[in-house]
Each structure stands twice: as structure tokens, then as C-alpha cells.
C-alpha atoms as a PDB file:
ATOM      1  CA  UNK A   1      68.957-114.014   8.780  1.00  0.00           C
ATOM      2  CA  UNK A   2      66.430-112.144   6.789  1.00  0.00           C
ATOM      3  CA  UNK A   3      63.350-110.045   7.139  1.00  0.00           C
ATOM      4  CA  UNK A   4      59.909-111.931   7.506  1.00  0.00           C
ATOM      5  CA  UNK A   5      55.921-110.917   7.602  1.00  0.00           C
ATOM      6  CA  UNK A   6      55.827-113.163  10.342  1.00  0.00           C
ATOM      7  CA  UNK A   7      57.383-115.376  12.722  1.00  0.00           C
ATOM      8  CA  UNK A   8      60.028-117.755  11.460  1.00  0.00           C
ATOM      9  CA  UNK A   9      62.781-119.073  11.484  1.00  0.00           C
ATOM     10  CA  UNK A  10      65.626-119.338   9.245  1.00  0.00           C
ATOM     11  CA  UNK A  11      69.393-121.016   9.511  1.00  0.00           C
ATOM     12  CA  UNK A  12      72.107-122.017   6.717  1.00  0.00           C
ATOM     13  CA  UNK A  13      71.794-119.149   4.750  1.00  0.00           C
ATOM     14  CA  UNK A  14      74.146-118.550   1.777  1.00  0.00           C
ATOM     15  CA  UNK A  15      74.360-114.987   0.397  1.00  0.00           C
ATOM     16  CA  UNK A  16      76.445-114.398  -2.524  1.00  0.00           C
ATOM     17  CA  UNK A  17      76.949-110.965  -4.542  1.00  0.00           C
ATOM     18  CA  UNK A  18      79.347-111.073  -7.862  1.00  0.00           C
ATOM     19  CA  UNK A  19      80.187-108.127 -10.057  1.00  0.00           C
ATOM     20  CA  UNK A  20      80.320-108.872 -13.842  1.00  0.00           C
ATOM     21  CA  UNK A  21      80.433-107.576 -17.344  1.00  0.00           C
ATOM     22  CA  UNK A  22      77.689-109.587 -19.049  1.00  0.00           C
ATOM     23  CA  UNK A  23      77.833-109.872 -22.930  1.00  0.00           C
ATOM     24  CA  UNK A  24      74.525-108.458 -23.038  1.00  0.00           C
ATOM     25  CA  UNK A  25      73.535-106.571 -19.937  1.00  0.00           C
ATOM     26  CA  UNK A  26      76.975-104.571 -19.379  1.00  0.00           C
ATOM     27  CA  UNK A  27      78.298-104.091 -15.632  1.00  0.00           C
ATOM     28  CA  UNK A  28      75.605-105.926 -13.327  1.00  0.00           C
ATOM     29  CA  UNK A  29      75.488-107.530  -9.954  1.00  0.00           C
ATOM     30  CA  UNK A  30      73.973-110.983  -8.912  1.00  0.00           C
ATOM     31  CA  UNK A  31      72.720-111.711  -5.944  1.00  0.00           C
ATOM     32  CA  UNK A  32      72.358-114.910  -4.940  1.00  0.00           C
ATOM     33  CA  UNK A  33      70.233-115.982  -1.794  1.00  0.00           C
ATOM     34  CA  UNK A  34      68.887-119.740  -0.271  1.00  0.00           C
ATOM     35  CA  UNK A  35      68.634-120.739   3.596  1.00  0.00           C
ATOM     36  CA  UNK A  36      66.523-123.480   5.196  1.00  0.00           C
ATOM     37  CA  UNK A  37      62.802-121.484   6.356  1.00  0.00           C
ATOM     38  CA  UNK A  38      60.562-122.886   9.038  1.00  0.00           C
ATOM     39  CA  UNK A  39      57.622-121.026   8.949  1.00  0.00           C
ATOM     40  CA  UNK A  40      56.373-120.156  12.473  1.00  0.00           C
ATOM     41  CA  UNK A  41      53.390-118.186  11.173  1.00  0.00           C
ATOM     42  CA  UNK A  42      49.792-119.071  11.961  1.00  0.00           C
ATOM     43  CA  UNK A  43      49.359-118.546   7.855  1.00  0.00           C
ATOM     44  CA  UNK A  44      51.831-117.813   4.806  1.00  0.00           C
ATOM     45  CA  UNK A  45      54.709-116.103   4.805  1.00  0.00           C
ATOM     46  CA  UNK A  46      56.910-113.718   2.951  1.00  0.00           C
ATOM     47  CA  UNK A  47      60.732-113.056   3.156  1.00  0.00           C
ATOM     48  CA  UNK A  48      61.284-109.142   1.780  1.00  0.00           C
ATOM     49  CA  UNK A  49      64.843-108.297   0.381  1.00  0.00           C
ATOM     50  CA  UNK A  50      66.011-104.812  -0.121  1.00  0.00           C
ATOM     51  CA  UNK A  51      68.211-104.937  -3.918  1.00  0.00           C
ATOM     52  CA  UNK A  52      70.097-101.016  -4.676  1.00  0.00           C
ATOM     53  CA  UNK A  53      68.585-100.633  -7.893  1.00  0.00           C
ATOM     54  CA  UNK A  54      65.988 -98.938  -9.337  1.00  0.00           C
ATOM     55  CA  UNK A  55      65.875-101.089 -12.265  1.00  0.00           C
ATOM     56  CA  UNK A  56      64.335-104.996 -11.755  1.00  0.00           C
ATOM     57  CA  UNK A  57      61.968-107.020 -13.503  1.00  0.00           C
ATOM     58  CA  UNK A  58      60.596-110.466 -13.541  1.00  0.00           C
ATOM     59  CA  UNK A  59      63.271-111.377 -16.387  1.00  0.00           C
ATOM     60  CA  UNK A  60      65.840-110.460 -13.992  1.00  0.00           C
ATOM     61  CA  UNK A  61      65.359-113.230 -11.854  1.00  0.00           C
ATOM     62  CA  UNK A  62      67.265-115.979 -12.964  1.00  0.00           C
ATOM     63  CA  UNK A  63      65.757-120.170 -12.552  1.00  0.00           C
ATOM     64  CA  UNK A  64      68.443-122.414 -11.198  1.00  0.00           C
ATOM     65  CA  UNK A  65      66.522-125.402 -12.850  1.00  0.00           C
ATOM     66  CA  UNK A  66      68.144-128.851 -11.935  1.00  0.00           C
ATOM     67  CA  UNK A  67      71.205-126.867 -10.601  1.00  0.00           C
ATOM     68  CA  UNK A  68      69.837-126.143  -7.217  1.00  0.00           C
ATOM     69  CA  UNK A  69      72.886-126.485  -5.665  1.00  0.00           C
ATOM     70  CA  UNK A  70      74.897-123.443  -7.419  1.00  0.00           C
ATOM     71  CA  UNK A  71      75.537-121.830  -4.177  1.00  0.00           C
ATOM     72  CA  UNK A  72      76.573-125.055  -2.212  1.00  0.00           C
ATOM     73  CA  UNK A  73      78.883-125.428  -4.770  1.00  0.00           C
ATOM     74  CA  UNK A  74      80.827-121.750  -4.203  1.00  0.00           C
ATOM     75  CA  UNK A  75      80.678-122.583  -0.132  1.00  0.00           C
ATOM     76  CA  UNK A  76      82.248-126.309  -1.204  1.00  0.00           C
ATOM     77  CA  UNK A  77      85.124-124.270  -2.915  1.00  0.00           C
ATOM     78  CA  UNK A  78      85.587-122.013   0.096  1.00  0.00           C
ATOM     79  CA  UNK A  79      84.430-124.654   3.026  1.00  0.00           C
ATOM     80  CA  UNK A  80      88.235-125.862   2.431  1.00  0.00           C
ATOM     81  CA  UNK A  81      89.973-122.340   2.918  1.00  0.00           C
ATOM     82  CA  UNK A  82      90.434-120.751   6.508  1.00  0.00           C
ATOM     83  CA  UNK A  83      87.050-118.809   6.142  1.00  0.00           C
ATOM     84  CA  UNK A  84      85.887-118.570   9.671  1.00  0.00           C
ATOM     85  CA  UNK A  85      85.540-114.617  10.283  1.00  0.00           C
ATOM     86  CA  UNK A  86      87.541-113.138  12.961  1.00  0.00           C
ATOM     87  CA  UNK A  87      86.382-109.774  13.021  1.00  0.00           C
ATOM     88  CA  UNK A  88      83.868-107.129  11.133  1.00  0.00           C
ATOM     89  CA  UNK A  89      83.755-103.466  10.387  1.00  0.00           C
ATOM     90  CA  UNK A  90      80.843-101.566  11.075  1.00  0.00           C
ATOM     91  CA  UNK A  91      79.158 -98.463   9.375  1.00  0.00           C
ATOM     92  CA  UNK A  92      76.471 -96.509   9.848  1.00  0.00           C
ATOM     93  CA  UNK A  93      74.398 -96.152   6.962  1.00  0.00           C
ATOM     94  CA  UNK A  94      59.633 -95.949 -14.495  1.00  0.00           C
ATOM     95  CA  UNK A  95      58.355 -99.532 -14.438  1.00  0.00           C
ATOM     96  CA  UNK A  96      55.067-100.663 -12.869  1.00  0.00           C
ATOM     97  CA  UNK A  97      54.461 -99.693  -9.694  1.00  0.00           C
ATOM     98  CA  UNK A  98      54.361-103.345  -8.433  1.00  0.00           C
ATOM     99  CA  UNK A  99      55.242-106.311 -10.338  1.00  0.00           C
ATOM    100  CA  UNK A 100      53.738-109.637  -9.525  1.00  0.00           C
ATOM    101  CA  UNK A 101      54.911-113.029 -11.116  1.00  0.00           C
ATOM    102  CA  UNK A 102      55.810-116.341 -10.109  1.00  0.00           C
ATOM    103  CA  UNK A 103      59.150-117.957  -9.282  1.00  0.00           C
ATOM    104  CA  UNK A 104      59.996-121.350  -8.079  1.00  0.00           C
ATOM    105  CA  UNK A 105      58.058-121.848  -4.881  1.00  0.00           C
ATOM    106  CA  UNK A 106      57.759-117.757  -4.357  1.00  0.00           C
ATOM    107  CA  UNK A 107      55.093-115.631  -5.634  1.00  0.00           C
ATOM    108  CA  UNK A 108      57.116-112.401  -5.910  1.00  0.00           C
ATOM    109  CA  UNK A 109      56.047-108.772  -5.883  1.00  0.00           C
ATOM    110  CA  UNK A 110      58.516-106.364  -6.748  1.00  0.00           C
ATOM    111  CA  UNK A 111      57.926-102.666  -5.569  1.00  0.00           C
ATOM    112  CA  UNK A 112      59.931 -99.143  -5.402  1.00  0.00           C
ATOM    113  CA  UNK A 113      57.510 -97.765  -3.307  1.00  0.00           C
ATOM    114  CA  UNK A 114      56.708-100.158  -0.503  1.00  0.00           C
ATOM    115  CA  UNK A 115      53.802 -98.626   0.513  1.00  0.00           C
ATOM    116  CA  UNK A 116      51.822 -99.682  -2.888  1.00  0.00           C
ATOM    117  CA  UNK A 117      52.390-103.455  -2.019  1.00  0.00           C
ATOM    118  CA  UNK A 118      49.108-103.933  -0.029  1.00  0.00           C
ATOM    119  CA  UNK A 119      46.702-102.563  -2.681  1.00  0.00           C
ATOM    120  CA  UNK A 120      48.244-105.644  -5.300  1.00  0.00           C
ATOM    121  CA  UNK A 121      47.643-108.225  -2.562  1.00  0.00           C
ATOM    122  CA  UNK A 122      44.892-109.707  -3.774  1.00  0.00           C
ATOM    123  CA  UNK A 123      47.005-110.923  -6.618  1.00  0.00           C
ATOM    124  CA  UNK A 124      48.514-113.425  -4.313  1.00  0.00           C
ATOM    125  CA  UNK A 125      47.239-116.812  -3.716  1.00  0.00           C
ATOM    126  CA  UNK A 126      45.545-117.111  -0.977  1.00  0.00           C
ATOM    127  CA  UNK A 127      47.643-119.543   0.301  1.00  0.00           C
ATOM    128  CA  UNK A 128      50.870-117.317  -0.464  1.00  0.00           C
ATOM    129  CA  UNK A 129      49.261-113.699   0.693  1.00  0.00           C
ATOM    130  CA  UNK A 130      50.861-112.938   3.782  1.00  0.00           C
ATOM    131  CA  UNK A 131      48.993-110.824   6.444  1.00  0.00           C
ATOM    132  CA  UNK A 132      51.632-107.464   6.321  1.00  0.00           C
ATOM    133  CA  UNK A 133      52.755-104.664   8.755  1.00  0.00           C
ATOM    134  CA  UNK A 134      52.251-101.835   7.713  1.00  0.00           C
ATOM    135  CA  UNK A 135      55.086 -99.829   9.628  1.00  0.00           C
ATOM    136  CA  UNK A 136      57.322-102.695   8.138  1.00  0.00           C
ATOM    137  CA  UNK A 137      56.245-101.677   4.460  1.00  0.00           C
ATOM    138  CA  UNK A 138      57.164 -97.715   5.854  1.00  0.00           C
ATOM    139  CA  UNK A 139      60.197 -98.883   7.431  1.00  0.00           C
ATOM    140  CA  UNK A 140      61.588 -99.773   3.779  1.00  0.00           C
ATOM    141  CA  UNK A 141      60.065 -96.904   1.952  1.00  0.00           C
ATOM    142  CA  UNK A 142      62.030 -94.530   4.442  1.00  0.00           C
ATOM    143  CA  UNK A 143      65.428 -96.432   4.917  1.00  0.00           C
ATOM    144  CA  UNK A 144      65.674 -97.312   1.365  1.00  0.00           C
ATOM    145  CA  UNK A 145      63.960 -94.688  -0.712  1.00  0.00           C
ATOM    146  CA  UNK A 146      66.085 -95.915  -3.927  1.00  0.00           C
ATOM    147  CA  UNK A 147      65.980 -99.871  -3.824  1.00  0.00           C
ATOM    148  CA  UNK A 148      63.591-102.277  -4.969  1.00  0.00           C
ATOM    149  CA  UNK A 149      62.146-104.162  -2.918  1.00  0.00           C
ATOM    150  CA  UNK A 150      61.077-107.782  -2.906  1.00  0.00           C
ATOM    151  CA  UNK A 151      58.457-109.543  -1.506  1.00  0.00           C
ATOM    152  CA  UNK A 152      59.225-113.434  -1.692  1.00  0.00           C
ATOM    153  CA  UNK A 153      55.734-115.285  -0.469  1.00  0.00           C
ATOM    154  CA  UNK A 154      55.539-119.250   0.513  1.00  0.00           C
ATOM    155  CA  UNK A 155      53.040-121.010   2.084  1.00  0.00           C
ATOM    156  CA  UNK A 156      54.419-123.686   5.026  1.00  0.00           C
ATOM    157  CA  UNK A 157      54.245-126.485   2.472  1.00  0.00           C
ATOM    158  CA  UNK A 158      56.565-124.693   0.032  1.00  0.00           C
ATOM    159  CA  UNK A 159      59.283-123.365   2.817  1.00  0.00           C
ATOM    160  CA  UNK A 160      61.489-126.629   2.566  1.00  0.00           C
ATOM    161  CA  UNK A 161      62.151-127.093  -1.294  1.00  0.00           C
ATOM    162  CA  UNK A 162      63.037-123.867  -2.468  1.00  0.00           C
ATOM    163  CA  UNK A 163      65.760-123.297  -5.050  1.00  0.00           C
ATOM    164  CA  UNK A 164      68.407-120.587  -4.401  1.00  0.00           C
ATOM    165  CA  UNK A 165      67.142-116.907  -4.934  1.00  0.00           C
ATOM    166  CA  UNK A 166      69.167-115.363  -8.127  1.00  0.00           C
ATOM    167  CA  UNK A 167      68.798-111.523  -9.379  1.00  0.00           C
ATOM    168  CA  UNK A 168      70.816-109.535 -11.699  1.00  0.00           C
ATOM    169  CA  UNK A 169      70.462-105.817 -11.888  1.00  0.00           C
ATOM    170  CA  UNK A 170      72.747-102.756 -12.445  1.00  0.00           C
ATOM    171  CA  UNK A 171      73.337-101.537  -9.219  1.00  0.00           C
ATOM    172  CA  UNK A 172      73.259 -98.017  -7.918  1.00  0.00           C
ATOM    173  CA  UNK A 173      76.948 -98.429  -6.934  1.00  0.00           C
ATOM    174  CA  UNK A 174      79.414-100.466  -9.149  1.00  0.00           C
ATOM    175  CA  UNK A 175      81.978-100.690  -6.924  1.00  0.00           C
ATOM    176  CA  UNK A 176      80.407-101.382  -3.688  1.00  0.00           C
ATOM    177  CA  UNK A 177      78.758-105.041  -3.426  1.00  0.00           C
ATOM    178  CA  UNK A 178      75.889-105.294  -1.044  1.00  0.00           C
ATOM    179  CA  UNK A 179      73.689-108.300   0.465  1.00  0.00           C
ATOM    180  CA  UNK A 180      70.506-107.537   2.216  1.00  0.00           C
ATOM    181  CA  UNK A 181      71.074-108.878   6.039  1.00  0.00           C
ATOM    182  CA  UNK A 182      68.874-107.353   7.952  1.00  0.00           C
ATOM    183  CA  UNK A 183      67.200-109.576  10.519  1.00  0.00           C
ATOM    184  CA  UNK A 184      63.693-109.732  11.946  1.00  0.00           C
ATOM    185  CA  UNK A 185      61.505-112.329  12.201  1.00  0.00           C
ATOM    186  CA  UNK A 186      58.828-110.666  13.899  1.00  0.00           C
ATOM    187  CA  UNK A 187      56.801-109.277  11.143  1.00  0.00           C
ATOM    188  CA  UNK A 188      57.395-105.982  12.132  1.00  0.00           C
ATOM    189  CA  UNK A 189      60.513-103.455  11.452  1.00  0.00           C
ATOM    190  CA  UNK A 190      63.856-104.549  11.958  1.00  0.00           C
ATOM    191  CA  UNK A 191      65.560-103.134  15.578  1.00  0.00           C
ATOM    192  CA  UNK A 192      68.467-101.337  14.460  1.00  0.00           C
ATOM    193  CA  UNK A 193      70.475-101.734  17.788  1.00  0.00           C
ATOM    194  CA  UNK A 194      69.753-104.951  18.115  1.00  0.00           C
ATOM    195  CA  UNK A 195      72.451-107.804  17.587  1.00  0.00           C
ATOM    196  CA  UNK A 196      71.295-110.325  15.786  1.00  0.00           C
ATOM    197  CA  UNK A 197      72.549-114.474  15.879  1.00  0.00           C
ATOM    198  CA  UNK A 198      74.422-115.444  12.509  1.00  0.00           C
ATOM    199  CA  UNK A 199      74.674-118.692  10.745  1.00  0.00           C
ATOM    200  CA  UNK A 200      75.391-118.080   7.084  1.00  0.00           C
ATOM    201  CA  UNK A 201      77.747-117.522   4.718  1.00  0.00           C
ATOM    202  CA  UNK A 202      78.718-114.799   2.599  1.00  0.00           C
ATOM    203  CA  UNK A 203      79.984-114.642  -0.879  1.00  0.00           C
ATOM    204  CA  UNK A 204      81.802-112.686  -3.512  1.00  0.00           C
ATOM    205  CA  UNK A 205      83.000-112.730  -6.644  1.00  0.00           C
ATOM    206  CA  UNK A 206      84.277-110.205  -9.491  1.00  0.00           C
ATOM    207  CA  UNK A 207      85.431-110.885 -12.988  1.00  0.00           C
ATOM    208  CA  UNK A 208      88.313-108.640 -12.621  1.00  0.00           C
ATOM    209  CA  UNK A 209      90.206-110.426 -10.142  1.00  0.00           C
ATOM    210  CA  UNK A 210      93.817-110.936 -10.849  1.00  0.00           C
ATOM    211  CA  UNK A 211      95.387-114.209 -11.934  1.00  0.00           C
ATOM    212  CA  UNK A 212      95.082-116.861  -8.926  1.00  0.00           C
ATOM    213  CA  UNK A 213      91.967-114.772  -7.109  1.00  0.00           C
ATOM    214  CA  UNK A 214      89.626-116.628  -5.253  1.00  0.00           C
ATOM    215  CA  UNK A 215      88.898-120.063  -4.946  1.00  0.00           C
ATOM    216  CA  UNK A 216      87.788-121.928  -8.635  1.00  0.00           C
ATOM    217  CA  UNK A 217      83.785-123.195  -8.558  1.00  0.00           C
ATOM    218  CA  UNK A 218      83.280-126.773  -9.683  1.00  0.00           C
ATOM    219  CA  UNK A 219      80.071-126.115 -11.658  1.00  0.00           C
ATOM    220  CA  UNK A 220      78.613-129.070 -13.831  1.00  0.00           C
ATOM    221  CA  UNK A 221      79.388-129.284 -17.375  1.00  0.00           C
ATOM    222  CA  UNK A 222      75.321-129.728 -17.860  1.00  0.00           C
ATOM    223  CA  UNK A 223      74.624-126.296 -16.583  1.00  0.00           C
ATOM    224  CA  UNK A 224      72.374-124.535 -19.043  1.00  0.00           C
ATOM    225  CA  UNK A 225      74.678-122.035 -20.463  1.00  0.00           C
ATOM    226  CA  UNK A 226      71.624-119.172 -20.020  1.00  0.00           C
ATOM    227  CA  UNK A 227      72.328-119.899 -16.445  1.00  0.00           C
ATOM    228  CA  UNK A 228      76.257-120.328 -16.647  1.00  0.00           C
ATOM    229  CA  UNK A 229      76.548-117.083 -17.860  1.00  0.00           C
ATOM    230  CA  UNK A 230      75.410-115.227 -14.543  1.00  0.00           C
ATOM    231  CA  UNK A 231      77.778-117.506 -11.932  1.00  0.00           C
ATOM    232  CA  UNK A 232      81.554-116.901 -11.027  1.00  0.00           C
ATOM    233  CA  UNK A 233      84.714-118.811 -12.209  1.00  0.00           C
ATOM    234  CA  UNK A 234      85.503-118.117  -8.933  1.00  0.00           C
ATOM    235  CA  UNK A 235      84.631-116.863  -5.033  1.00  0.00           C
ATOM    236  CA  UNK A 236      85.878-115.904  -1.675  1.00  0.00           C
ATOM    237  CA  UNK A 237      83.712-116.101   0.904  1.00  0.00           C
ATOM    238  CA  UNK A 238      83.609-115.990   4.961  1.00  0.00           C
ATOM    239  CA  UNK A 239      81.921-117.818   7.113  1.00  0.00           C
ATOM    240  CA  UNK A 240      79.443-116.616  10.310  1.00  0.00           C
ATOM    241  CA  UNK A 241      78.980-119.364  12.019  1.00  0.00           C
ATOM    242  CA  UNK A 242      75.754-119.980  14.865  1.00  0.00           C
ATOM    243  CA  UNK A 243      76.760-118.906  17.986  1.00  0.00           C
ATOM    244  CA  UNK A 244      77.602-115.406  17.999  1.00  0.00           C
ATOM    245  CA  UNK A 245      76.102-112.352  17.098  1.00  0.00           C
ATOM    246  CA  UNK A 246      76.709-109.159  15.089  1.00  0.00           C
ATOM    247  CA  UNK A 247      75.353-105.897  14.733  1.00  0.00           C
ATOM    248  CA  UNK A 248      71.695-105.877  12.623  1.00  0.00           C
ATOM    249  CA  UNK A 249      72.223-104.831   9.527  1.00  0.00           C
ATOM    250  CA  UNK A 250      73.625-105.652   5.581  1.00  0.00           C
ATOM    251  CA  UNK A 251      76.899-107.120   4.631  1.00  0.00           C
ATOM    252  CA  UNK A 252      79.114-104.973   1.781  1.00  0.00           C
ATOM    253  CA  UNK A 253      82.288-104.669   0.861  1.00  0.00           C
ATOM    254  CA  UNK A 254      83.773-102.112  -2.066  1.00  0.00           C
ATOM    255  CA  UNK A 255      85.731-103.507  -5.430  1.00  0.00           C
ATOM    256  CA  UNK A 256      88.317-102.592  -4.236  1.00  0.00           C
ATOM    257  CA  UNK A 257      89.286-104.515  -1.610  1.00  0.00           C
ATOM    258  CA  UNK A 258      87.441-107.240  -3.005  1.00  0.00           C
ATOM    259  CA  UNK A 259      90.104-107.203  -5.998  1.00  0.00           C
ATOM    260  CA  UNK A 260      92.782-107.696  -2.863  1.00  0.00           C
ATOM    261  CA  UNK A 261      90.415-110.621  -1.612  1.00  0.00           C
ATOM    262  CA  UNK A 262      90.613-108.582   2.121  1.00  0.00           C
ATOM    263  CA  UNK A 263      88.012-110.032   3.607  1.00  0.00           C
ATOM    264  CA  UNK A 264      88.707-107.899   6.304  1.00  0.00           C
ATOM    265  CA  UNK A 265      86.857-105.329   4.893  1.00  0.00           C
ATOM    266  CA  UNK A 266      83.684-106.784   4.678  1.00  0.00           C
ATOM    267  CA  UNK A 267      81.502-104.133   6.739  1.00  0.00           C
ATOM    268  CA  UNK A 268      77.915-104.126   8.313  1.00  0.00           C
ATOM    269  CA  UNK A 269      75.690-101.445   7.238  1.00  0.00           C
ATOM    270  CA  UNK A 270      72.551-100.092   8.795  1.00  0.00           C
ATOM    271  CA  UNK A 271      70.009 -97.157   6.679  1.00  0.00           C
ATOM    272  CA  UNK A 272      70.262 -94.039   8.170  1.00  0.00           C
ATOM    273  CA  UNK A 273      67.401 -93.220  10.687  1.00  0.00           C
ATOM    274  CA  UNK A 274      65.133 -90.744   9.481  1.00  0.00           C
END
């Protein structure tokens, strides 16, 4: 499950999304992404998630340090629960130009305009700079004209040790929590008619839940507190396991019937063709 420059494959991915009032940033979301990657390619690779914001920066992107297991932890405290899904909804659909920085294993280049990406290549490593289709880079700057997209490069050495992705932005939508999904592994665009095989789990949280909500997360009293700050007290979560397929496309569900814990709800959403 994910997008990819080039052939790959991916399985036990966790995707997490949480909606908070943060001391200092206000009413964000965190997204939190990991999955095992083999990399298929001849060369490196890159995994590119679509984030609703306009507003993301290196600083944004927060290091899970020693705690590399802060999303095995919120699927621990849901594994126990009746989480197997039994049925989805479907629906239909000014900083630098490109930032370029390094975290964990990934470089990372962060773009609202897609199309820029391949002109800040070069500041890549070579053995991170991914060889990139260019109707892929259209494909996002059409279907997602206000997101920011990132561009999450690895090398075959570097696939197997990653830490879990985690990003906090304000989100174009407050009340709806989405996680990029989209699969295609091809290097080129995503088919949007295709169904796609699942094996992951998805996460949510919210800081507004009523007394008893969700499922508490047993996180280490160690934790740096800079990172602390950014996780749940608690989750609900479903999971997809391998063997079937769904409709191509994102997971979301709105506050809503998140504060209700209706997993029910959770929806697939494609862009809008243009």
C-alpha cells in the first residue's frame, strides 16, 4: 500500500491519523506511516505521500528516536479488540518551492507543485535519487492541486530499518482525517479503477473523545516528552488484512463519527478525474 517510483513491494503497513490541540501549534493532524519495503527497483527508490495541507516543513516531521515502535504500540492496544473490517464506504473524490532535508533513512523532498521536483534532483544522493515518471509527478499536481507532497527516497540497503514516518500539519479540513492510500507500485500513476490487495492497518485518534473512547496506548515512560506530545492517549483502529482487496484510493473518516468511534464510516476516497 503506497505509491512508489518504481517497482516494489510493500506489506504490514500501519497508517495512523490523530486530531489534536497542541500547546503550541493549535488544531493539527499527525500522520503517522511505517510498513516493511522490498525494493524491486533496478536502482533507489522513493515512496510519495499526498498530506492536505499547504503548510509543511522539515520541522514538521517528527524523529521517533529509540521509540521506533510508537505505532506497534497503538495496533498492540487495538490487536486485542474485534478490529477485523467487515465492510467500507466508498466516495468519489508561500514556502520554497521544494524542500530537501534528511530524515531517518529518507532523503525527503517536499513540494506543492509536483512538477518542480525533477529540477531539485540533483540534491539527492546518488544512491537515494530515484529515476521519476513524469506523468506520475502530473498525476499529483492535477488530483491534488492543494496538498503537499512528499517524496520519501531509500536506497535497497536502507528499505529494512526505517523508523515510522511522523508529520504534523494543520490540515485543510479539521474535521475530516485523511491517510494517503493510494496504491501503485509501478512507478507510474496510480489506476483509479483498479482494486488494490490490503494488508495494513489503520488508525485514529482525537483528543476530544468522550470518557472511555478508544483503546488506552501503553507508551514508555522514557519517551522524550518533545515526542510524547504529538501521540494519542488513545486509538481505534481497523484492521485490512492480506487477502482481499478494496477499491484504490485514501482512507478518511470525519470527526464526527470518529467521536462515536463508528468505524463504519471509515470511507475510501479517490481525486476527482480531471
Amino acid at each position: 500500500m503506497c505509491i512508489s517510483t518504481g517497482e516494489a513491494r510493500f506489506s504490514g503497513t500501519i497508517l495512523y491519523c490523530g486530531r489534536q490541540h497542541h500547546p503550541e501549534h493549535g488544531l493539527i493532524h499527525v500522520v503517522g506511516y511505517q510498513n516493511t519495503a522490498v525494493n524491486l527497483a533496478d536502482g533507489p527508490n522513493a515512496m510519495l505521500l499526498h498530506l492536505p495541507t499547504r503548510q509543511l516543513g522539515h520541522g514538521q516531521f517528527v524523529s521517533a528516536g529509540r521509540s521506533g515502535d510508537v505505532l506497534q504500540r497503538m495496533v498492540a492496544a487495538v490487536g486485542a479488540a474485534d478490529a477485523e473490517d467487515d465492510g467500507i464506504a466508498w466516495m468519489g473524490a508561500d514556502p520554497q518551492p521544494v524542500q530537501v532535508f534528511e530524515h531517518d533513512v529518507y532523503t525527503v523532498l517536499l513540494a506543492s507543485d509536483p512538477t518542480l521536483v525533477p529540477a531539485t534532483l540533483h540534491r539527492v544522493p546518488p544512491h537515494r535519487r530515484p529515476a521519476l515518471h513524469p506523468d506520475l509527478l502530473r498525476f499529483y499536481a492535477d488530483a491534488f492541486p492543494d496538498h503537499t507532497i512528499a517524496l520519501c527516497c531509500f536506497d535497497n540497503a536502507d528499505a529494512q530499518r526505517a523508523r515510522p514516518l511522523l508529520v504534523w500539519y494543520p490540515p485543510l479540513d479539521p474535521d475530516r482525517l485523511v491517510l494517503p492510500a493510494l496504491d501503485s507500485h509501478t512507478g507510474g500513476p496510480p489506476d483509479l479503477d483498479a482494486d488494490v490487495p490490503v494488508d495494513h492497518w489503520v488508525l485514529f485518534s482525537t483528543d476530544e473523545g468522550p470518557s472511555g473512547w478508544g483503546v488506552p496506548v501503553d507508551h514508555p515512560r522514557s519517551m522524550r516528552h518533545s515526542l510524547r506530545a504529538f501521540l494519542p492517549d488513545a486509538v481505534v483502529g481497523r484492521h485490512y488484512p492480506p487477502g482481499r482487496t478494496l477499491p484504490n484510493g485514501d482512507f478518511a473518516i470525519s470527526h464526527e463519527d470518529l467521536l462515536s468511534a463508528d468505524l463504519d464510516r471509515i470511507e475510501r476516497l479517490r481525486p476527482t478525474r480531471r
